[in-house]
PDB file of N, CA and C in Angstrom:
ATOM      1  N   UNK A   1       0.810  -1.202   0.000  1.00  0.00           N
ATOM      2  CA  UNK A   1       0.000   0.000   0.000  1.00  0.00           C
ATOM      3  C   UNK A   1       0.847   1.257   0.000  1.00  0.00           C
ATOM      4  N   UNK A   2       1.778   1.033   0.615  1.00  0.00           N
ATOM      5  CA  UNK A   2       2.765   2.518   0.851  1.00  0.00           C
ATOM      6  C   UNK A   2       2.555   3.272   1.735  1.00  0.00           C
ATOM      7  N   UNK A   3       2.897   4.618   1.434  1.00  0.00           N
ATOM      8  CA  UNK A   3       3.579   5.676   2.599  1.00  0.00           C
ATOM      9  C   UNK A   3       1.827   6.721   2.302  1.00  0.00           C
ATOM     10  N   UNK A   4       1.866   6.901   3.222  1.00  0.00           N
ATOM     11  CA  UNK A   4       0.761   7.946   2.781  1.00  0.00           C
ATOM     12  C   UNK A   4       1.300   9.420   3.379  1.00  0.00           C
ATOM     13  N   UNK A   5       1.385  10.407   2.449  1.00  0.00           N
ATOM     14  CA  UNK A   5       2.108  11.912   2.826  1.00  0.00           C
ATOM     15  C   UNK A   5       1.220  13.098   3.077  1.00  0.00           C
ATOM     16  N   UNK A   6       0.760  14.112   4.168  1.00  0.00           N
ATOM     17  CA  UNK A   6      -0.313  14.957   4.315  1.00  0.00           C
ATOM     18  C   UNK A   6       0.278  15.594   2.786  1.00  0.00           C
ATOM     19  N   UNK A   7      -0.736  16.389   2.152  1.00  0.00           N
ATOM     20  CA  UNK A   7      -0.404  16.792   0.657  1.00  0.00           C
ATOM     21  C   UNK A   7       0.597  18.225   1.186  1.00  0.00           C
ATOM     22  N   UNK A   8       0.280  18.507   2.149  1.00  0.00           N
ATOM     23  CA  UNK A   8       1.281  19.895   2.089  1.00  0.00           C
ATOM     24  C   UNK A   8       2.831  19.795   2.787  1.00  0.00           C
ATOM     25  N   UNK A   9       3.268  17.991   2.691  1.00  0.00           N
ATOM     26  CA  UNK A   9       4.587  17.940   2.883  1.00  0.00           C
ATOM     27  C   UNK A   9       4.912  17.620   1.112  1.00  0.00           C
ATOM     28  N   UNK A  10       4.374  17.205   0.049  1.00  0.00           N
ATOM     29  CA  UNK A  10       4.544  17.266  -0.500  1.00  0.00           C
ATOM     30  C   UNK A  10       5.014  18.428  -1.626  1.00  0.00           C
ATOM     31  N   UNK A  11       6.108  18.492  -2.684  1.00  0.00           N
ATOM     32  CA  UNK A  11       6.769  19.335  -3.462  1.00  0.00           C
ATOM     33  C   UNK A  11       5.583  19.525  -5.340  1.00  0.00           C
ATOM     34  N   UNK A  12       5.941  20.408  -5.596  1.00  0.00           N
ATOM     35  CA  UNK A  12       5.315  20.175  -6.963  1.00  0.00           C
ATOM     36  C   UNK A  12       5.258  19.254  -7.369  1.00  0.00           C
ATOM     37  N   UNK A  13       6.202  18.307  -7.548  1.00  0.00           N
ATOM     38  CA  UNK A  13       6.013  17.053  -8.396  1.00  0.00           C
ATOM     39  C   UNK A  13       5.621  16.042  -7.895  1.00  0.00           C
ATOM     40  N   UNK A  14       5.233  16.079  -6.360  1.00  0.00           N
ATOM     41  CA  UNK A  14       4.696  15.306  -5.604  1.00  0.00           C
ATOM     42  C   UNK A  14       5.534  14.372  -5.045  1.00  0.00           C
ATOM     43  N   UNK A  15       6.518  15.214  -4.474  1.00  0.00           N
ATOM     44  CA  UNK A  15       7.792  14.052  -3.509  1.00  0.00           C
ATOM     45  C   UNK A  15       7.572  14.688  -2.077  1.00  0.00           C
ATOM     46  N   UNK A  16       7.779  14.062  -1.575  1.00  0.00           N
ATOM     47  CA  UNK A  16       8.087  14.751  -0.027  1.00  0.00           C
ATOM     48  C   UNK A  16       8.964  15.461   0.197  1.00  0.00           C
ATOM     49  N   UNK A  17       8.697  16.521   0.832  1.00  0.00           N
ATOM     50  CA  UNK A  17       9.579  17.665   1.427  1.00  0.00           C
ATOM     51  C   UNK A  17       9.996  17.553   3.038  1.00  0.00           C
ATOM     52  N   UNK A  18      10.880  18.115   3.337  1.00  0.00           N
ATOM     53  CA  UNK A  18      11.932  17.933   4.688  1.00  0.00           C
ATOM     54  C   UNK A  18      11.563  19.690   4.861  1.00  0.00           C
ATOM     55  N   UNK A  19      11.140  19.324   6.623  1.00  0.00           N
ATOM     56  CA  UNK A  19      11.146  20.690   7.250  1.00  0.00           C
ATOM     57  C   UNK A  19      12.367  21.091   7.362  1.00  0.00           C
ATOM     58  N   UNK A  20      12.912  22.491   7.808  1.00  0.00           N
ATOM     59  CA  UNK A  20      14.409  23.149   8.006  1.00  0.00           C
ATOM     60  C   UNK A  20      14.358  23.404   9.522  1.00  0.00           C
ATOM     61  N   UNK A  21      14.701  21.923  10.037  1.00  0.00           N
ATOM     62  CA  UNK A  21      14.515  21.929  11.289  1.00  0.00           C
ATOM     63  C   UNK A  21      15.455  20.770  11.945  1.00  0.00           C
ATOM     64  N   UNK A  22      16.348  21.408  12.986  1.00  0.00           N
ATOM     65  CA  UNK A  22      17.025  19.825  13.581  1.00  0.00           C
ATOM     66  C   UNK A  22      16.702  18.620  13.919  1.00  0.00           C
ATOM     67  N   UNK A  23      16.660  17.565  13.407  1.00  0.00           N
ATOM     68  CA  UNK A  23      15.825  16.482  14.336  1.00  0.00           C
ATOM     69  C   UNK A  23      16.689  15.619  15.085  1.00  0.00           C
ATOM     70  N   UNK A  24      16.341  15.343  16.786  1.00  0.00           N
ATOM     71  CA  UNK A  24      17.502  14.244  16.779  1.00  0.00           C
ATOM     72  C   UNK A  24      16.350  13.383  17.071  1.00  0.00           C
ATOM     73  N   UNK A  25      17.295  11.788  16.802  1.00  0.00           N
ATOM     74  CA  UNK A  25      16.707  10.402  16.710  1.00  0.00           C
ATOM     75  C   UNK A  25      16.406  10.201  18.459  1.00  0.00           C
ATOM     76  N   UNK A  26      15.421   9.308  18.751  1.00  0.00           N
ATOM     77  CA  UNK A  26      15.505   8.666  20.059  1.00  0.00           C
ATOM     78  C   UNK A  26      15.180   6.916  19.728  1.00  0.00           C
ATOM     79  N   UNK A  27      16.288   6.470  20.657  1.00  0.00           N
ATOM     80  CA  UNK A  27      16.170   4.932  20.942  1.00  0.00           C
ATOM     81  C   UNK A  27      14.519   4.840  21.485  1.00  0.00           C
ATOM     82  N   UNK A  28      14.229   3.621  20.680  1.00  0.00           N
ATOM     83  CA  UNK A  28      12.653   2.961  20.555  1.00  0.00           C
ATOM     84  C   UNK A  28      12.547   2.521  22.046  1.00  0.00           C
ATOM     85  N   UNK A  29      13.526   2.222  22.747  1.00  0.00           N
ATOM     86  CA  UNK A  29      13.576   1.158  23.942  1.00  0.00           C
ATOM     87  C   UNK A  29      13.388   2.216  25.357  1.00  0.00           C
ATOM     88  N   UNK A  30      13.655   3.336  24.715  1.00  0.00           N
ATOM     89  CA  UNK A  30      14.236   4.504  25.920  1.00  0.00           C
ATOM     90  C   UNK A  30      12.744   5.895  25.597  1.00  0.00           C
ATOM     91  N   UNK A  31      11.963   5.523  24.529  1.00  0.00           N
ATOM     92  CA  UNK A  31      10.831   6.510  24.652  1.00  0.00           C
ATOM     93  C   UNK A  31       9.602   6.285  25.256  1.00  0.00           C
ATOM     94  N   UNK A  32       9.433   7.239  26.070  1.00  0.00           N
ATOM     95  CA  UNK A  32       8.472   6.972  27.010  1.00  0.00           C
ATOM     96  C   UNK A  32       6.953   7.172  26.499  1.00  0.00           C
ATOM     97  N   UNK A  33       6.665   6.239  26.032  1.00  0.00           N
ATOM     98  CA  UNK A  33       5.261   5.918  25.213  1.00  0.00           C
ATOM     99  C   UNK A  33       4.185   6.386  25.379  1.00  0.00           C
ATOM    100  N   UNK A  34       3.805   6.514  26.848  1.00  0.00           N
ATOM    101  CA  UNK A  34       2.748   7.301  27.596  1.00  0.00           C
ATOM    102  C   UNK A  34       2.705   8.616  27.243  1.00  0.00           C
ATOM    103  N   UNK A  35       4.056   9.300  27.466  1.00  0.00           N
ATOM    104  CA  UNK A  35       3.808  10.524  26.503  1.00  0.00           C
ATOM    105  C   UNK A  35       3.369  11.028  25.368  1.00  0.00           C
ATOM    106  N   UNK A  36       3.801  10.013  24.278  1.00  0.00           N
ATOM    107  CA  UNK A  36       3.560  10.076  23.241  1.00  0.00           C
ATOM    108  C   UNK A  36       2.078   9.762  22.622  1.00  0.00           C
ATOM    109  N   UNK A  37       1.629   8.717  23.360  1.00  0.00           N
ATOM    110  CA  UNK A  37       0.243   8.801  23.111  1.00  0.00           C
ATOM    111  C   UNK A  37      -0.801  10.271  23.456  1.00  0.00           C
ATOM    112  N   UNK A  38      -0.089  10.513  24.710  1.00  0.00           N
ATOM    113  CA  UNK A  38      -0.951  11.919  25.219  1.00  0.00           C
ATOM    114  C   UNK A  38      -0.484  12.918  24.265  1.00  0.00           C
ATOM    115  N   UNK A  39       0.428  13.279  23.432  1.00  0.00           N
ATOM    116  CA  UNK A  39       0.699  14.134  22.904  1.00  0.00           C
ATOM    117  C   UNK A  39      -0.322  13.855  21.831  1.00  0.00           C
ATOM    118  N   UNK A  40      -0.325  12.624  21.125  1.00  0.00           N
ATOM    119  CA  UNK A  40      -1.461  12.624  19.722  1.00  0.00           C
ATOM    120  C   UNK A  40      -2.976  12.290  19.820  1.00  0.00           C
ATOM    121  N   UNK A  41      -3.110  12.306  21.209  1.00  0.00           N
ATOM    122  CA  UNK A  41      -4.083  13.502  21.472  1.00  0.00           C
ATOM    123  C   UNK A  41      -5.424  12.252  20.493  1.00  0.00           C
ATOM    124  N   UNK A  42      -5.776  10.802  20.797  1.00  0.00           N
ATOM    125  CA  UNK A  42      -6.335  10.098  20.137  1.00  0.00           C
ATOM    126  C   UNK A  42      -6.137  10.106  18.677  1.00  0.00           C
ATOM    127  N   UNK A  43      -5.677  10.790  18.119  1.00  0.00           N
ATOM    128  CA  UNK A  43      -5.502  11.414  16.041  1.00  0.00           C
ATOM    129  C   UNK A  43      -4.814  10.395  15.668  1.00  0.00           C
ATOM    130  N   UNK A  44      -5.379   9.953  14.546  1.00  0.00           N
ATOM    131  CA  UNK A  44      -4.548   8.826  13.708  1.00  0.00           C
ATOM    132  C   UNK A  44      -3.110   9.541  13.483  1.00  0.00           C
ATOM    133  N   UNK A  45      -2.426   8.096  13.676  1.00  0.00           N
ATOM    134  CA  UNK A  45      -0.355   8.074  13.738  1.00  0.00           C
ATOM    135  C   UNK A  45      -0.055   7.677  12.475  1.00  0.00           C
ATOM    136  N   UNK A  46       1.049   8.545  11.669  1.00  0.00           N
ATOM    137  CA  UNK A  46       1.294   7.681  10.528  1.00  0.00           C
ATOM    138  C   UNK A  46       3.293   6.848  11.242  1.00  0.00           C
ATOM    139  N   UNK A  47       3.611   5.962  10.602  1.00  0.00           N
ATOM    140  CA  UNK A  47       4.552   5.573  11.162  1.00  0.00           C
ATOM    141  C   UNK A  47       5.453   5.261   9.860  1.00  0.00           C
ATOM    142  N   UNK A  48       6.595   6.094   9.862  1.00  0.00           N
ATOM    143  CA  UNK A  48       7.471   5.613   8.153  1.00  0.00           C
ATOM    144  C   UNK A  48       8.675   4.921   8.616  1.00  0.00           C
ATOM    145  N   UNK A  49       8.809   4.218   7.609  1.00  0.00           N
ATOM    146  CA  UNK A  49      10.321   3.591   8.174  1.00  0.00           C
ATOM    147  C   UNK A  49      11.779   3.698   6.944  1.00  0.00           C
ATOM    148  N   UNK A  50      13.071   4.335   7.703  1.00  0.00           N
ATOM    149  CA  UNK A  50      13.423   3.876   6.655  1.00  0.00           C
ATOM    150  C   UNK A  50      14.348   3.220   6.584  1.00  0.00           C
ATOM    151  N   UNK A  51      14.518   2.088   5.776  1.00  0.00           N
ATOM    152  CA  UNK A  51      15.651   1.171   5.624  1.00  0.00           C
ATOM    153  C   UNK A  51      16.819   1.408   4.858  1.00  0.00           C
ATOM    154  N   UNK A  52      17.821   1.052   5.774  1.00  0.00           N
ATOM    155  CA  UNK A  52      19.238   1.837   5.157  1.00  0.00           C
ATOM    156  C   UNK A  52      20.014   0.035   5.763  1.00  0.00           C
ATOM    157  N   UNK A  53      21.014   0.617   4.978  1.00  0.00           N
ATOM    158  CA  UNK A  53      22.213  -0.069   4.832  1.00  0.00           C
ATOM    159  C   UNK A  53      22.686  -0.911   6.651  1.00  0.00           C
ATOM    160  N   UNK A  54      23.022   0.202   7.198  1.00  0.00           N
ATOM    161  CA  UNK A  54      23.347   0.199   8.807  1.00  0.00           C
ATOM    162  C   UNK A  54      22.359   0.761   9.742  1.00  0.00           C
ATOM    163  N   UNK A  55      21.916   1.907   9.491  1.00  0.00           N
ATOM    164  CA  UNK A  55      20.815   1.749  10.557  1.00  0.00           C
ATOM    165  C   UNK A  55      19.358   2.440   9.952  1.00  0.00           C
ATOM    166  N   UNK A  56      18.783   1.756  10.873  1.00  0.00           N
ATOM    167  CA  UNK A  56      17.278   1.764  10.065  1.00  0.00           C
ATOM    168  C   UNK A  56      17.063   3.452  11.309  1.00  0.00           C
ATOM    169  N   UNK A  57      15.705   4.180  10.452  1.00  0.00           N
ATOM    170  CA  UNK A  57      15.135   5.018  11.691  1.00  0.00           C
ATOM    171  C   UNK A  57      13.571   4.746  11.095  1.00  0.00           C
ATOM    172  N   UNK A  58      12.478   5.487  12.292  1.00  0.00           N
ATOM    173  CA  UNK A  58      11.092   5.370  11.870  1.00  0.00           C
ATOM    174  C   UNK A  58      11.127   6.714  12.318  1.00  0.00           C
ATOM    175  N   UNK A  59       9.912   7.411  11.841  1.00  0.00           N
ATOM    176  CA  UNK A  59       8.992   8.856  12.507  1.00  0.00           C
ATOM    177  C   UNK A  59       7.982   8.380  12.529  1.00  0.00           C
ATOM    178  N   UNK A  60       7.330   8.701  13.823  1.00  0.00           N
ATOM    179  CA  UNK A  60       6.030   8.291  14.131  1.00  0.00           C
ATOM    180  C   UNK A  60       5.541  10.052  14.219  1.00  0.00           C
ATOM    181  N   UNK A  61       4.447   9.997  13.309  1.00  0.00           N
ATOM    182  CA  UNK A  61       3.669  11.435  13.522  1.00  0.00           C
ATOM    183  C   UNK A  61       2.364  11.603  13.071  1.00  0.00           C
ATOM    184  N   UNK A  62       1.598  12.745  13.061  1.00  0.00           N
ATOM    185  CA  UNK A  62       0.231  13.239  12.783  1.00  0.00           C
ATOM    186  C   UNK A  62       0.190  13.241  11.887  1.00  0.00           C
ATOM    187  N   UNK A  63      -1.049  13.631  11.018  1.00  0.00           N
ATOM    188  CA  UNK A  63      -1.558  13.628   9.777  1.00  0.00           C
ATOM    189  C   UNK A  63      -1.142  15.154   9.518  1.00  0.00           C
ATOM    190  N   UNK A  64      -1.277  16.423  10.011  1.00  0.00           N
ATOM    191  CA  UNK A  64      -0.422  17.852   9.899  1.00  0.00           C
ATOM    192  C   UNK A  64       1.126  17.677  10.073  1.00  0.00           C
ATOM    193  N   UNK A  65       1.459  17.234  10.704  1.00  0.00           N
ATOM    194  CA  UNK A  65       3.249  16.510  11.249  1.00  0.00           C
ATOM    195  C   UNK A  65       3.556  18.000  12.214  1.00  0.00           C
ATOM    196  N   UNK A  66       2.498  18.241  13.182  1.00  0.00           N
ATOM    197  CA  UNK A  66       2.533  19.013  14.147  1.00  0.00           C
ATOM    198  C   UNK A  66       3.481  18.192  15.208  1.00  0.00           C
ATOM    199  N   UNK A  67       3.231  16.763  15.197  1.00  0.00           N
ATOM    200  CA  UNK A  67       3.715  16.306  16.398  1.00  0.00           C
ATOM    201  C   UNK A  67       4.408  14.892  16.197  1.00  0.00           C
ATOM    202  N   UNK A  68       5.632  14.627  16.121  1.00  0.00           N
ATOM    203  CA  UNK A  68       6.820  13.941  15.274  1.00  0.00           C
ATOM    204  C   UNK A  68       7.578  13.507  16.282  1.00  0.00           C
ATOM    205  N   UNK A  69       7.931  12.356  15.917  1.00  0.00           N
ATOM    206  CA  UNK A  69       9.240  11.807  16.943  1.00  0.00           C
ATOM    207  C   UNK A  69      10.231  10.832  15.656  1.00  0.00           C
ATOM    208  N   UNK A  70      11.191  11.274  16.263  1.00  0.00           N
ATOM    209  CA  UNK A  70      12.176  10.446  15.117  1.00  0.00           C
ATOM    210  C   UNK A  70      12.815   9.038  15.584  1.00  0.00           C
ATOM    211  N   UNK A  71      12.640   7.943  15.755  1.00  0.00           N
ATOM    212  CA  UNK A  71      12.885   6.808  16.202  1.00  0.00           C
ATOM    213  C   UNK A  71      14.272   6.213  15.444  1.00  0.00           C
ATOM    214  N   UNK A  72      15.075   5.377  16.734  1.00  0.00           N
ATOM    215  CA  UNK A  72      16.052   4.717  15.693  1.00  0.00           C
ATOM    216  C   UNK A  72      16.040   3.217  16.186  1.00  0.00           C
TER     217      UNK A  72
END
């Protein structure tokens, strides 16, 4: 099925765009989950993953990407 992208991270040609913003990663094992649920606030989570060579990361975020966590 794929990635599904809110349309306004998307570029003209319809690729995804990167905010101009620092992100750091957090270990999956070390995020405190409870938070994270209270932050999204019941709103459907999209969850991307990406697979690399050596290390994989995920972002778990909103359908606006108001509220993002970068997973490794």
């Amino acid at each position: 099925k794929g990635f599904i992208f809110h349309k306004t991270t998307l570029n003209t040609e319809g690729v995804p765009t990167m905010k101009k913003r620092t992100y750091r990663a957090r270990n999956v094992n070390k995020l405190n989950w409870d938070k994270v649920t209270k932050r999204l606030s019941g709103e459907s989570a999209i969850f991307a993953i990406d697979v690399a060579k050596e290390k994989q990361y995920a972002l778990l975020t909103n359908a606006d990407n108001s509220v993002s966590t970068l997973i490794w």
